[in-house]
N, C-alpha and C. Protein backbone atom coordinates (compact mmCIF):
# COMPACT_ATOMS: atom_id res chain seq x y z
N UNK A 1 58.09 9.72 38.81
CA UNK A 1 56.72 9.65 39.18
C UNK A 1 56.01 10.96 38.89
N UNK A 2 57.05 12.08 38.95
CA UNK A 2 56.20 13.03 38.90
C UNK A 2 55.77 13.43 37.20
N UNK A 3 56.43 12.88 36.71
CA UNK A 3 56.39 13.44 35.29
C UNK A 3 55.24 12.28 34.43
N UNK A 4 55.22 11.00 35.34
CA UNK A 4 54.07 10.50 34.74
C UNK A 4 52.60 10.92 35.26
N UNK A 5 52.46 11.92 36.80
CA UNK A 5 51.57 12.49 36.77
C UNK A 5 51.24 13.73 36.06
N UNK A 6 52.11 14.55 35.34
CA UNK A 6 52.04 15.42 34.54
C UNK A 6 51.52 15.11 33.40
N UNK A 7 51.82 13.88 32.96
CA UNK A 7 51.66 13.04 31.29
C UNK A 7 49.81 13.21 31.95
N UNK A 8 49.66 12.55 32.88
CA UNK A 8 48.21 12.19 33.42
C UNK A 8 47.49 13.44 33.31
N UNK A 9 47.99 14.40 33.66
CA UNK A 9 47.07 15.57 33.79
C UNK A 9 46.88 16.02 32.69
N UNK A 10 47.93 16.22 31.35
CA UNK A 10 47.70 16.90 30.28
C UNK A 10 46.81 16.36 29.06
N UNK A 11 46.91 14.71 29.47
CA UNK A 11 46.33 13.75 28.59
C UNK A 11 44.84 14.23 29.28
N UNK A 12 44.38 14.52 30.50
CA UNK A 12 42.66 14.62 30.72
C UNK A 12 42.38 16.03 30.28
N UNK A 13 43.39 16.92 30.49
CA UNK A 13 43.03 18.06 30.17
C UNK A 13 42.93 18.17 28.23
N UNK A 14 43.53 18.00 27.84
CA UNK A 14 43.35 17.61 26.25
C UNK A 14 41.77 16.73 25.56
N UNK A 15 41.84 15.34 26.55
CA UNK A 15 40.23 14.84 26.42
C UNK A 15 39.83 15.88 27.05
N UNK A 16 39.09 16.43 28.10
CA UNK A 16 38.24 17.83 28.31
C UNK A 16 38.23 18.61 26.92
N UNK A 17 39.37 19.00 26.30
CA UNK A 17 39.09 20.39 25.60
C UNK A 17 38.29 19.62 24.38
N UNK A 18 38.54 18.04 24.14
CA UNK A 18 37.64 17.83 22.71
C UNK A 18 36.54 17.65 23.03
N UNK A 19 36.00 17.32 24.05
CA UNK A 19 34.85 17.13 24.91
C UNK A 19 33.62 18.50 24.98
N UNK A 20 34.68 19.28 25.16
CA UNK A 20 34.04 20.50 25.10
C UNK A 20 34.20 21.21 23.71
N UNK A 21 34.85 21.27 22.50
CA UNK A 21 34.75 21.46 21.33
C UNK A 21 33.65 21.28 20.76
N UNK A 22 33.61 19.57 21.03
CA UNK A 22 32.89 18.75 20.22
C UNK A 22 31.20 18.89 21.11
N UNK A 23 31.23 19.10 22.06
CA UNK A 23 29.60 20.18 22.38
C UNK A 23 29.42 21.40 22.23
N UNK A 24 30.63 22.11 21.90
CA UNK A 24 29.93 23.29 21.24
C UNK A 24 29.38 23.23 19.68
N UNK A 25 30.47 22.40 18.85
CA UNK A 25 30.10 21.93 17.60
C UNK A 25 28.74 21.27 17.46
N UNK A 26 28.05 20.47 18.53
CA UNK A 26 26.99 20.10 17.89
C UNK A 26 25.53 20.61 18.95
N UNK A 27 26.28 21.63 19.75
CA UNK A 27 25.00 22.47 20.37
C UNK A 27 25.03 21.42 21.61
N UNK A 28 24.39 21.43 22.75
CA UNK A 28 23.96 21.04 24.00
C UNK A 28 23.80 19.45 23.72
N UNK A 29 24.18 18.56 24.61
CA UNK A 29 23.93 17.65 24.48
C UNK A 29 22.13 16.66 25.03
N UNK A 30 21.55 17.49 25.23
CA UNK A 30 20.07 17.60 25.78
C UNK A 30 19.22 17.60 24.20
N UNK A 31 19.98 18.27 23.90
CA UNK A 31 19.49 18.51 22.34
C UNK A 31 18.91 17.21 21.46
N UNK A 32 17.91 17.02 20.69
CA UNK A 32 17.37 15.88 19.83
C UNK A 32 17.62 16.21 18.24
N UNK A 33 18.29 15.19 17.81
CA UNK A 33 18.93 15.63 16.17
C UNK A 33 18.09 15.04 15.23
N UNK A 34 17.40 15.65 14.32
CA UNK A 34 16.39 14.69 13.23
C UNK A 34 17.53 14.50 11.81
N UNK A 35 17.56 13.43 12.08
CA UNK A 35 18.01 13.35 10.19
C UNK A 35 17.10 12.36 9.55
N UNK A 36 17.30 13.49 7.89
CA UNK A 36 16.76 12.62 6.97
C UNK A 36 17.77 11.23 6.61
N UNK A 37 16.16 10.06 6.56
CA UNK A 37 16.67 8.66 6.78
C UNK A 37 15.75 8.45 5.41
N UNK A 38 16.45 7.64 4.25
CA UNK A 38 16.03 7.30 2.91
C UNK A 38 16.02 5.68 2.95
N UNK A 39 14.68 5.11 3.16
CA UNK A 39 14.85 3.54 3.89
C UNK A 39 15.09 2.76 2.57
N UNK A 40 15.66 1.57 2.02
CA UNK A 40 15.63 0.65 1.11
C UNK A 40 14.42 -0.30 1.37
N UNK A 41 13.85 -0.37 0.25
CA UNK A 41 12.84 -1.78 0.33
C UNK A 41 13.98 -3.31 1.20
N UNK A 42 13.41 -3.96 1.89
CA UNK A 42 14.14 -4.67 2.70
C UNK A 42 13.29 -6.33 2.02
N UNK A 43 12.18 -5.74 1.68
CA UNK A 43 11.60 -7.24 1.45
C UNK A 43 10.24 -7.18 -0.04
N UNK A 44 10.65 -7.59 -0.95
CA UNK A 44 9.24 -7.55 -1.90
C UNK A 44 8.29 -8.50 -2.06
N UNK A 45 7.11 -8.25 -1.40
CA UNK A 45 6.15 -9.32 -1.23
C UNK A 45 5.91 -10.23 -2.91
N UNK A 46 5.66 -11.26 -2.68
CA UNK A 46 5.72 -12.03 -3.99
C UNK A 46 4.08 -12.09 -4.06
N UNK A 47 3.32 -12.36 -5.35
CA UNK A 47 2.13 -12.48 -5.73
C UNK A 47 1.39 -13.47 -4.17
N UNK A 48 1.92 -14.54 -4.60
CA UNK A 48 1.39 -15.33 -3.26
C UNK A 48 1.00 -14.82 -1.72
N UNK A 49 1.98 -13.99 -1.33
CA UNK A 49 2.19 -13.07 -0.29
C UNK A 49 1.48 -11.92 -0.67
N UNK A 50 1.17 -11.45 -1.23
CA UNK A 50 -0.04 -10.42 -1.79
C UNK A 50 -1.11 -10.71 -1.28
N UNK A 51 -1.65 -11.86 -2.26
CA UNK A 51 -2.93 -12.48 -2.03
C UNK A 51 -3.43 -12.90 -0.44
N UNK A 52 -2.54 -13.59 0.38
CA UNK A 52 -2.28 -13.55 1.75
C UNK A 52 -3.02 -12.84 2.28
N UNK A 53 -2.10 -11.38 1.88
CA UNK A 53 -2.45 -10.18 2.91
C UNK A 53 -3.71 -9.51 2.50
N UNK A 54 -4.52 -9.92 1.07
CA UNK A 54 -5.62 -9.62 0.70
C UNK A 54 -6.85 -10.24 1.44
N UNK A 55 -6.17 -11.28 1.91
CA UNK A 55 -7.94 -11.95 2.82
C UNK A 55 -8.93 -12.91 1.41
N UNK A 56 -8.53 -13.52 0.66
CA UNK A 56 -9.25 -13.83 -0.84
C UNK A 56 -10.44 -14.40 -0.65
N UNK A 57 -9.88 -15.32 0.97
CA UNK A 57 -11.25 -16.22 0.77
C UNK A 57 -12.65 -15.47 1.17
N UNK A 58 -12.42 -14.22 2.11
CA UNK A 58 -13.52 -13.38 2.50
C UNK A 58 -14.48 -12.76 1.30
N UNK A 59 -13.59 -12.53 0.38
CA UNK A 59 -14.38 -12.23 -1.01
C UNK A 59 -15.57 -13.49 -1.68
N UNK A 60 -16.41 -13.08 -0.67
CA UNK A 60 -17.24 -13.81 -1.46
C UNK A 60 -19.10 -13.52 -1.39
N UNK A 61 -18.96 -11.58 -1.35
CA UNK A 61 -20.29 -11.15 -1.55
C UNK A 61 -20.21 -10.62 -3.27
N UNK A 62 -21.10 -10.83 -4.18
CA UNK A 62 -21.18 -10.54 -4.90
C UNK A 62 -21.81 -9.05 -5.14
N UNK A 63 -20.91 -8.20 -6.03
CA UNK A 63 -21.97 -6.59 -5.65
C UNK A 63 -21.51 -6.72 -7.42
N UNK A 64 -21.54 -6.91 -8.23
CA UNK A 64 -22.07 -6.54 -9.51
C UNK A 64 -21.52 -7.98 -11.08
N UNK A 65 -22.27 -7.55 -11.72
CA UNK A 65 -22.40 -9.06 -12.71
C UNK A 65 -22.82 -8.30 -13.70
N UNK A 66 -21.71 -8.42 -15.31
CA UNK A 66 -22.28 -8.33 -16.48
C UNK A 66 -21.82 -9.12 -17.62
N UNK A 67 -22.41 -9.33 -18.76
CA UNK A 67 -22.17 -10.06 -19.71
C UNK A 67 -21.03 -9.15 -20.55
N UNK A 68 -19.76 -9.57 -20.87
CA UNK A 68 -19.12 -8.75 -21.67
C UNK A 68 -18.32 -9.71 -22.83
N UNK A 69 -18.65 -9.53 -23.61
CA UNK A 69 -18.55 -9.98 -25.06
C UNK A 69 -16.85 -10.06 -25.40
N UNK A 70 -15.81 -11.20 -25.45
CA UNK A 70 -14.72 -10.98 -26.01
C UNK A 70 -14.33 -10.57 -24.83
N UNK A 71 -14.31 -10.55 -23.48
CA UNK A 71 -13.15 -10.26 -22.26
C UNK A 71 -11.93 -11.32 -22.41
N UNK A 72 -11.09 -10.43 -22.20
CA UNK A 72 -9.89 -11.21 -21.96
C UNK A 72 -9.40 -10.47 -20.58
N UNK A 73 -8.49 -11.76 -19.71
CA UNK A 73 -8.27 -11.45 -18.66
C UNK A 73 -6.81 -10.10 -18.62
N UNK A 74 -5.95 -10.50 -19.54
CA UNK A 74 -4.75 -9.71 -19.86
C UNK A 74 -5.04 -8.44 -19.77
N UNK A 75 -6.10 -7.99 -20.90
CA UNK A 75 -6.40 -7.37 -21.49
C UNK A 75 -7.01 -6.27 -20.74
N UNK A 76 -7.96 -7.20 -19.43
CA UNK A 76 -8.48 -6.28 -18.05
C UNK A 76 -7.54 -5.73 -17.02
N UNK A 77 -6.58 -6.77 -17.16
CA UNK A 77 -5.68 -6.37 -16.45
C UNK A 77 -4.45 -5.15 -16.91
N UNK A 78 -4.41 -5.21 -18.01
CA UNK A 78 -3.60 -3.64 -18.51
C UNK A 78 -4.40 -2.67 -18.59
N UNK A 79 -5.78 -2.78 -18.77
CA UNK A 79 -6.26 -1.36 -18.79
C UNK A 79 -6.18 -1.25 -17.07
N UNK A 80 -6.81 -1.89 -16.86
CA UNK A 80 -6.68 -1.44 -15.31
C UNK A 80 -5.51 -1.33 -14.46
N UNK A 81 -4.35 -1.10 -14.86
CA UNK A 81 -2.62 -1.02 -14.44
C UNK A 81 -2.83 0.14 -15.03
N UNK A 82 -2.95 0.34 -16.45
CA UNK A 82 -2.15 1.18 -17.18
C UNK A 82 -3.02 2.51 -17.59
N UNK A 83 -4.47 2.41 -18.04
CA UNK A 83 -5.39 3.26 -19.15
C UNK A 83 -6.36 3.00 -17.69
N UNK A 84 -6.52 2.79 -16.56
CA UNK A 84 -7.26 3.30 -15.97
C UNK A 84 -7.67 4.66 -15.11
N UNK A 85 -8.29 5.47 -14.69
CA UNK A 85 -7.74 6.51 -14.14
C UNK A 85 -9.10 6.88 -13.56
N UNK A 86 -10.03 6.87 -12.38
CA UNK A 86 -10.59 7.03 -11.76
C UNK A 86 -10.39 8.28 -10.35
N UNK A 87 -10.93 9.07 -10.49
CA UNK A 87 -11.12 10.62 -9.06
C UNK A 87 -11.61 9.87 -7.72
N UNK A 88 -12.20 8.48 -7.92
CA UNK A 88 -12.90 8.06 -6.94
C UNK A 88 -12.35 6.79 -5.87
N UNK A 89 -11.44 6.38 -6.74
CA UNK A 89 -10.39 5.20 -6.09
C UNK A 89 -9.28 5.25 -7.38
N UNK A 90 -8.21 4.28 -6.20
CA UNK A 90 -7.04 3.87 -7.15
C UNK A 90 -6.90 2.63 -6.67
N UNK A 91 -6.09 2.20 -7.95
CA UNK A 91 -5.82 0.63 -8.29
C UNK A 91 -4.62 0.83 -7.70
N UNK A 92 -4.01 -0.54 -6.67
CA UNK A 92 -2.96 -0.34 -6.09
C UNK A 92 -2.30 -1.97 -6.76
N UNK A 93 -3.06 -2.28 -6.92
CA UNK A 93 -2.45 -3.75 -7.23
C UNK A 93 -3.47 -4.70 -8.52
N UNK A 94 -3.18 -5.35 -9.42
CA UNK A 94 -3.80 -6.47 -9.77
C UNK A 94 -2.78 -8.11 -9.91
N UNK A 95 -3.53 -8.83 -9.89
CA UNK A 95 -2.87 -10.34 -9.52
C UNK A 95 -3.74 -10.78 -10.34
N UNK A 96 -3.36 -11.72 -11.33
CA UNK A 96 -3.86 -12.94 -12.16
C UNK A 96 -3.85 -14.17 -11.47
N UNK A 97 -4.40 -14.95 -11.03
CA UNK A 97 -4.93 -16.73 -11.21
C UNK A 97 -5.99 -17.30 -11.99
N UNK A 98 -5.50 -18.06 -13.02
CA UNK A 98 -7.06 -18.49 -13.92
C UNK A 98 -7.16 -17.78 -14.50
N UNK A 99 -8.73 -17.78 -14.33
CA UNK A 99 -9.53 -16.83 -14.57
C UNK A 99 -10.18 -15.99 -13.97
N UNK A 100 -9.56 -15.54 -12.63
CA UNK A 100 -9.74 -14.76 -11.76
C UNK A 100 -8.82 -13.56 -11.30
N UNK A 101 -9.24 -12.32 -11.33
CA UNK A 101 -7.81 -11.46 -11.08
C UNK A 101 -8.60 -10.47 -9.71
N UNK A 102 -7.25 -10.66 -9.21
CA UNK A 102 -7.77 -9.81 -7.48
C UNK A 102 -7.11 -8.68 -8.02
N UNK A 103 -7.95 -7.67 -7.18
CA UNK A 103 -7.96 -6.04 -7.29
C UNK A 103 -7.90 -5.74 -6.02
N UNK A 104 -6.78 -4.99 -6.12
CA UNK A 104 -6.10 -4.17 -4.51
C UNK A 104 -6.55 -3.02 -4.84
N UNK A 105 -7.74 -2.18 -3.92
CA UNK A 105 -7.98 -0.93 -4.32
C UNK A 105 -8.25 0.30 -2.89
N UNK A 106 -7.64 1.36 -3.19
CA UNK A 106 -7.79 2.40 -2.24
C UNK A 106 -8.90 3.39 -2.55
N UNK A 107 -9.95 3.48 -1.38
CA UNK A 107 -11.07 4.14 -1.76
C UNK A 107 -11.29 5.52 -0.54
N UNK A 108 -12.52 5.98 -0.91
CA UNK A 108 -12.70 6.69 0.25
C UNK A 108 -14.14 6.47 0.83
N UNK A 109 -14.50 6.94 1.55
CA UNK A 109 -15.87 6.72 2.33
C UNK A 109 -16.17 8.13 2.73
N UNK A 110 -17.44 8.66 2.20
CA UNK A 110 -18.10 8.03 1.25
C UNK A 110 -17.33 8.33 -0.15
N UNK A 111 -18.10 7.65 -1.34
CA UNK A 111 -17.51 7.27 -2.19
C UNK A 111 -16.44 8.43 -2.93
N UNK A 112 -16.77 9.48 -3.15
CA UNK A 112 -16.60 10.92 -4.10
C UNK A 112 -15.78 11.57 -3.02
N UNK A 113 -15.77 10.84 -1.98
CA UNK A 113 -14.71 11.94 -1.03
C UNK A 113 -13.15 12.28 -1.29
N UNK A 114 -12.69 12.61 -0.78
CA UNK A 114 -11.12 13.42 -0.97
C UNK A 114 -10.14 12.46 -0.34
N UNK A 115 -10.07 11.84 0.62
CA UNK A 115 -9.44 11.18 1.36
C UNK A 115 -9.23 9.60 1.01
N UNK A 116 -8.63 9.52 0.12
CA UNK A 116 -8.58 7.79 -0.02
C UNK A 116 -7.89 6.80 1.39
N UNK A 117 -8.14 6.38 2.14
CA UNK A 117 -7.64 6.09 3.10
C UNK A 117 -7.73 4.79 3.29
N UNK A 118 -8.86 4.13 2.88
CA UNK A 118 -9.54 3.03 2.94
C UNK A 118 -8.88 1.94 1.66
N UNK A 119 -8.26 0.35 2.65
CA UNK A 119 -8.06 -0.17 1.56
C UNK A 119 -9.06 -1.28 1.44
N UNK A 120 -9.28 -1.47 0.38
CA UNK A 120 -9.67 -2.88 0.19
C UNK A 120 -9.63 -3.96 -1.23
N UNK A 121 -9.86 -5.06 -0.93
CA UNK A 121 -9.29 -6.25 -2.11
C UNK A 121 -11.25 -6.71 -2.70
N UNK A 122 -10.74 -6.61 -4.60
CA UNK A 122 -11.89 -7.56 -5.10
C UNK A 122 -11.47 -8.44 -6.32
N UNK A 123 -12.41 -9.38 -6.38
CA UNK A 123 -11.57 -9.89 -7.04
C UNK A 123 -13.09 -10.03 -8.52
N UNK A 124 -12.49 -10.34 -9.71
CA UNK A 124 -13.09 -10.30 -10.84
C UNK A 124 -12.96 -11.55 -11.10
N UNK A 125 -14.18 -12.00 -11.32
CA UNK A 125 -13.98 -13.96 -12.03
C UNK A 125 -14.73 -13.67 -13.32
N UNK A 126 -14.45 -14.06 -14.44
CA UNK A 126 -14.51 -14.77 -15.55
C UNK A 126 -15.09 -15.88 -15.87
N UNK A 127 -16.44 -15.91 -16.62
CA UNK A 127 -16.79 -17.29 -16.63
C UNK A 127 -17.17 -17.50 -17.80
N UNK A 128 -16.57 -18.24 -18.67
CA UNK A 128 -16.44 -18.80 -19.56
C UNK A 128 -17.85 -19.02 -20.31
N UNK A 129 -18.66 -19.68 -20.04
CA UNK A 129 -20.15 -20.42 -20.43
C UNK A 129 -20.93 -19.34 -20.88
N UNK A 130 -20.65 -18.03 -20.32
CA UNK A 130 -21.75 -16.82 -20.37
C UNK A 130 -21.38 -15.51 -20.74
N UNK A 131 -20.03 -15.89 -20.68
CA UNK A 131 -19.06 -14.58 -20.85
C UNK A 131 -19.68 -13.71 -19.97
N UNK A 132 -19.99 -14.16 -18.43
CA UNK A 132 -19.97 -13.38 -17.60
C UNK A 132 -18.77 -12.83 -16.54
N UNK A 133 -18.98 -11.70 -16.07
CA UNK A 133 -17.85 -10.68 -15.40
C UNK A 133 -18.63 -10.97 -14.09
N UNK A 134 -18.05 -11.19 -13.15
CA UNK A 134 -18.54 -10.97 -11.25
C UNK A 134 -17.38 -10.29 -10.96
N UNK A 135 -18.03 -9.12 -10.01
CA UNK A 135 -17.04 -8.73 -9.03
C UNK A 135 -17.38 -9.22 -7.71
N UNK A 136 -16.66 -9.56 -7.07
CA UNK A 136 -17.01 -9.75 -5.53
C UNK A 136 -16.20 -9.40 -4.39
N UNK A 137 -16.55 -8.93 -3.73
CA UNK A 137 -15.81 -8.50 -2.16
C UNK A 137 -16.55 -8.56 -1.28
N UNK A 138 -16.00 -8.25 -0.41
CA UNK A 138 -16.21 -9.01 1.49
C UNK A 138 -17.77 -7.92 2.02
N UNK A 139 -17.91 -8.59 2.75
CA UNK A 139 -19.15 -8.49 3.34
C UNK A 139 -19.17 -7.21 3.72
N UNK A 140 -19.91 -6.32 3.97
CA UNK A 140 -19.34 -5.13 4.70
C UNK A 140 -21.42 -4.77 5.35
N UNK A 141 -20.87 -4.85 6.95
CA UNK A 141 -22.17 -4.41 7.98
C UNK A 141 -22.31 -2.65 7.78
N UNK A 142 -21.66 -1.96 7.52
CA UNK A 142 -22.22 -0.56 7.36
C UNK A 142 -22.48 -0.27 5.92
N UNK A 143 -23.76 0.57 5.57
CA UNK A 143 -24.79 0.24 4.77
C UNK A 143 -24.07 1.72 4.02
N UNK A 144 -22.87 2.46 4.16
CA UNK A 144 -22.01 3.37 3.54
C UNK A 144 -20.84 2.03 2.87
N UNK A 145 -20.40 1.65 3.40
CA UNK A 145 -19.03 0.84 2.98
C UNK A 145 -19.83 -0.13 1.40
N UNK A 146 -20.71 -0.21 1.79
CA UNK A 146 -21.27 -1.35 0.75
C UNK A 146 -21.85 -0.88 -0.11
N UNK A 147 -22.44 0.93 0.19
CA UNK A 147 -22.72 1.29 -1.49
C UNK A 147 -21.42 1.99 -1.66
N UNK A 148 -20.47 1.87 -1.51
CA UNK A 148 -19.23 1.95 -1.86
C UNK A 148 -18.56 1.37 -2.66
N UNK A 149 -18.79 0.17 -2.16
CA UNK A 149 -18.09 -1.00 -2.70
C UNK A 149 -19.09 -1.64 -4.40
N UNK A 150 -20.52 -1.21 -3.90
CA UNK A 150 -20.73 -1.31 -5.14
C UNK A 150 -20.77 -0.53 -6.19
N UNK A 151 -20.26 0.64 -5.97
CA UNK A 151 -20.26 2.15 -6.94
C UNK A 151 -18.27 1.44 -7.49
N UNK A 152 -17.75 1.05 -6.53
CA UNK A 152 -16.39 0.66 -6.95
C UNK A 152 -16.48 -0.24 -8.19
N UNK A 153 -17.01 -1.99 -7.77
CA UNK A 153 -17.70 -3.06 -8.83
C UNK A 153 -18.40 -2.67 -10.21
N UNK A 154 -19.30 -1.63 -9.68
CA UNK A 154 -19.26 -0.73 -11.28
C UNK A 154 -18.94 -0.04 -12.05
N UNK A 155 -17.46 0.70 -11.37
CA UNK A 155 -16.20 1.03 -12.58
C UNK A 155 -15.57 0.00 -12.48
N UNK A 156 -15.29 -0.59 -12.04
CA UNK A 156 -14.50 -1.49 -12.56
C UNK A 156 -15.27 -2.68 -13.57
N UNK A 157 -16.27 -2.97 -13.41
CA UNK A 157 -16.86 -3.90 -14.74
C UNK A 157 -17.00 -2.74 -16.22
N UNK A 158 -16.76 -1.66 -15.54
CA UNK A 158 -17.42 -0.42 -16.79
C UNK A 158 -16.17 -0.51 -17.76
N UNK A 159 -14.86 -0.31 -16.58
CA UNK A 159 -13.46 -0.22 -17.12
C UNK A 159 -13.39 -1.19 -18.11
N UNK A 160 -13.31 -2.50 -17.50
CA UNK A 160 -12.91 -3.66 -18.65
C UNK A 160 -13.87 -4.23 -19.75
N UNK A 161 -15.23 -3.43 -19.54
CA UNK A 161 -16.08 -4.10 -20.87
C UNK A 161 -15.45 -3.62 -22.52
């Protein structure tokens, strides 16, 4: 009996000493540890699921209209992916349906400012009969957001003519 209380004592005294190793090794246990965490994409929204989260059907104030000769939708859509390059917003997204392509765009308020913070969706329709260009997006009650939005509608009809 006595030697299995000896086994007992040396086995706690042994856990103690890693116990106490292993807090000096990583400093106080009160202590808060930051590590860098490198997250994986977990989910890639599909076009459909895009459009969703764009709100499409709200698009439906018109802020600019021009006639452009020979548009093709492709064609708007790579410059504006690829050869576009604007100080005043960025293109975060374009989506084709039809003849309609939605524009995911990050702006700032007011327009020329530094801070792009602001997102918002427009979409460009195509109309055949007139070879007219519409941009349109959502309604906007502050009388900054909306000459915004139309200083936006006119690079972007400028871009793809």
């Amino acid at each position: 009996m006595e030697v299995l209380g000896t086994i007992i004592s040396v086995i706690g005294l042994i856990v103690y000493i890693i116990q106490k190793v292993n807090q000096s090794s990583h400093g106080d246990t009160n202590t808060t540890y930051y590590t860098d965490t490198t997250y994986a994409v977990v989910h890639e929204f599909t076009p459909q699921e895009k459009l969703d989260n764009m709100n499409i059907d709200s698009l439906n104030i018109c802020y600019k209209t021009a006639g452009i000769t020979g548009f093709s939708i492709e064609k708007a859509r790579l410059t504006l992916l690829n050869h576009y390059v604007e100080k005043d917003f960025y293109i975060d997204d374009v989506i084709i349906r039809q003849n309609c392509m939605y524009i995911k765009v990050r702006h700032s308020i007011p327009y020329n400012d530094g801070n792009k913070c602001y997102g918002a969706a427009f979409s460009m329709n195509f109309m055949t009969v007139n070879n007219g260009v519409s941009v349109y997006g959502s309604k906007k009650i502050n009388a900054d957001e909306e000459q915004v939005f139309k200083e936006i509608a006119n690079e972007l009809i400028t871009a793809v003519a």
